[in-house]
Protein backbone atom coordinates (compact mmCIF):
# COMPACT_ATOMS: atom_id res chain seq x y z
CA UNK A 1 -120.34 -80.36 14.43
CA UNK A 2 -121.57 -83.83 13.44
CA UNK A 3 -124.10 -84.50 11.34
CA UNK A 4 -126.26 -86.96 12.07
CA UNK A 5 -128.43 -89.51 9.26
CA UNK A 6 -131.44 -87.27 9.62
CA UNK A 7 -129.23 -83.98 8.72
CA UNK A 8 -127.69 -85.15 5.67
CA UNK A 9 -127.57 -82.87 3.15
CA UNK A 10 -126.10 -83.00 -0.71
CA UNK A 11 -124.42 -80.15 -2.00
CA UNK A 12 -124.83 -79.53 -6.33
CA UNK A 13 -121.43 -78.94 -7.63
CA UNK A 14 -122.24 -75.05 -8.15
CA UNK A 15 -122.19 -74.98 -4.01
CA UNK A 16 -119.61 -77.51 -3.49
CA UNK A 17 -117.01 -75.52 -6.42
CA UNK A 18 -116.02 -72.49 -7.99
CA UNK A 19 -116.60 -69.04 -7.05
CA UNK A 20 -118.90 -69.19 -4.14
CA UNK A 21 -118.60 -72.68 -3.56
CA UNK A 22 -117.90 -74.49 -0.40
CA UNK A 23 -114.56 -76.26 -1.24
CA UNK A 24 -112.84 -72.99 -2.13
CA UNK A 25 -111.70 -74.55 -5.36
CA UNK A 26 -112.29 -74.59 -9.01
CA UNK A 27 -114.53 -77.29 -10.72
CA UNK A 28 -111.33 -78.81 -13.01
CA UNK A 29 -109.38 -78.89 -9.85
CA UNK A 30 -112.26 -80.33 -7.75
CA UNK A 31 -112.52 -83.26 -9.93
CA UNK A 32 -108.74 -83.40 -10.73
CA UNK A 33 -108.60 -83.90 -6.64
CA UNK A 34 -111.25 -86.68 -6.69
CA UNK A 35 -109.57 -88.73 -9.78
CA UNK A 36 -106.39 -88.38 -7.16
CA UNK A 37 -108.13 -89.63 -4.18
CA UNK A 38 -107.85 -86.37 -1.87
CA UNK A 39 -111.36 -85.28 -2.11
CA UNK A 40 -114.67 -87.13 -1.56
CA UNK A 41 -116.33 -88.62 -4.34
CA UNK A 42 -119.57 -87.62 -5.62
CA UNK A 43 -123.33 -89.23 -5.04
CA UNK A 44 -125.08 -90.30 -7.83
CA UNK A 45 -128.34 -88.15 -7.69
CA UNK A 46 -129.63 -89.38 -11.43
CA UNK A 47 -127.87 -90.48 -14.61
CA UNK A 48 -126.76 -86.98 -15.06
CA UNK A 49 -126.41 -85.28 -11.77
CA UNK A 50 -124.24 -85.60 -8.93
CA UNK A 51 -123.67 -83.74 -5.33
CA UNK A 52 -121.45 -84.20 -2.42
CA UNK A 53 -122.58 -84.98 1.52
CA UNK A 54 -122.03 -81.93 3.05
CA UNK A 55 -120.51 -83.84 6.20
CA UNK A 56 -117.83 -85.10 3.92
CA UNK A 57 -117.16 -81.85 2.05
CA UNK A 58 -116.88 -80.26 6.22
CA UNK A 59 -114.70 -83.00 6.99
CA UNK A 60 -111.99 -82.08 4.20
CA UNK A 61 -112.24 -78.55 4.96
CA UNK A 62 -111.60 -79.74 8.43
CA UNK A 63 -109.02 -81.85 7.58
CA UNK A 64 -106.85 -78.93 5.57
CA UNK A 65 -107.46 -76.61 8.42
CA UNK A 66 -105.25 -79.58 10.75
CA UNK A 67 -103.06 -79.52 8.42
CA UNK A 68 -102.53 -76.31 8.16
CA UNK A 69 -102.25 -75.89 12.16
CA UNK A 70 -99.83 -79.31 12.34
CA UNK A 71 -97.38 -77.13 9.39
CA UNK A 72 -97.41 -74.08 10.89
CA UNK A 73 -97.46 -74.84 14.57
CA UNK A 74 -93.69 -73.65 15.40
CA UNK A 75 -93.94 -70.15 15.65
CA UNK A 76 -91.16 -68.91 14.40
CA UNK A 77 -91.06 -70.94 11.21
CA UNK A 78 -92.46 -68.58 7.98
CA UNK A 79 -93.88 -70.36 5.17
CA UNK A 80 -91.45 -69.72 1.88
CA UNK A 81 -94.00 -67.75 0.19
CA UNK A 82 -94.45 -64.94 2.52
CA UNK A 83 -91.50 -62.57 2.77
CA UNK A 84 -90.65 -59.90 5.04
């Protein structure tokens, strides 16, 4: 689902990481992705505070889910880690 400019919403760092949090990853590896360019940067909310656009946060999540589908599209291919 879009968003549209009147649904924007900005999500604090405690819902966008860690245990609970929408991205699914750690804080250290959160920001480790944005220094690397593979997850949206932050809004500057004040001098001290910061929170993501929801839409953008969906839009990654979105994005690894294609990914995932695109890798394991083939049936009868078995990611390495999982053994029988």
């Amino acid at each position: 689902m879009k968003q549209t400019k009147g649904d924007l919403r900005i999500l604090r760092s405690r819902d966008t990481f860690g245990r609970g949090g929408k991205a699914g990853v750690s804080v250290a590896t959160g920001y480790r992705m944005i220094k690397a360019g593979t997850f949206p940067k932050p809004v500057l909310l004040s001098p001290k505070t910061v929170g993501w656009l929801e839409h953008e946060v969906d839009e990654w999540i979105a994005e690894r889910q294609r990914i995932r589908d695109k890798e394991h599209s083939h049936p009868t291919e078995r990611p390495a880690s999982i053994s029988r």
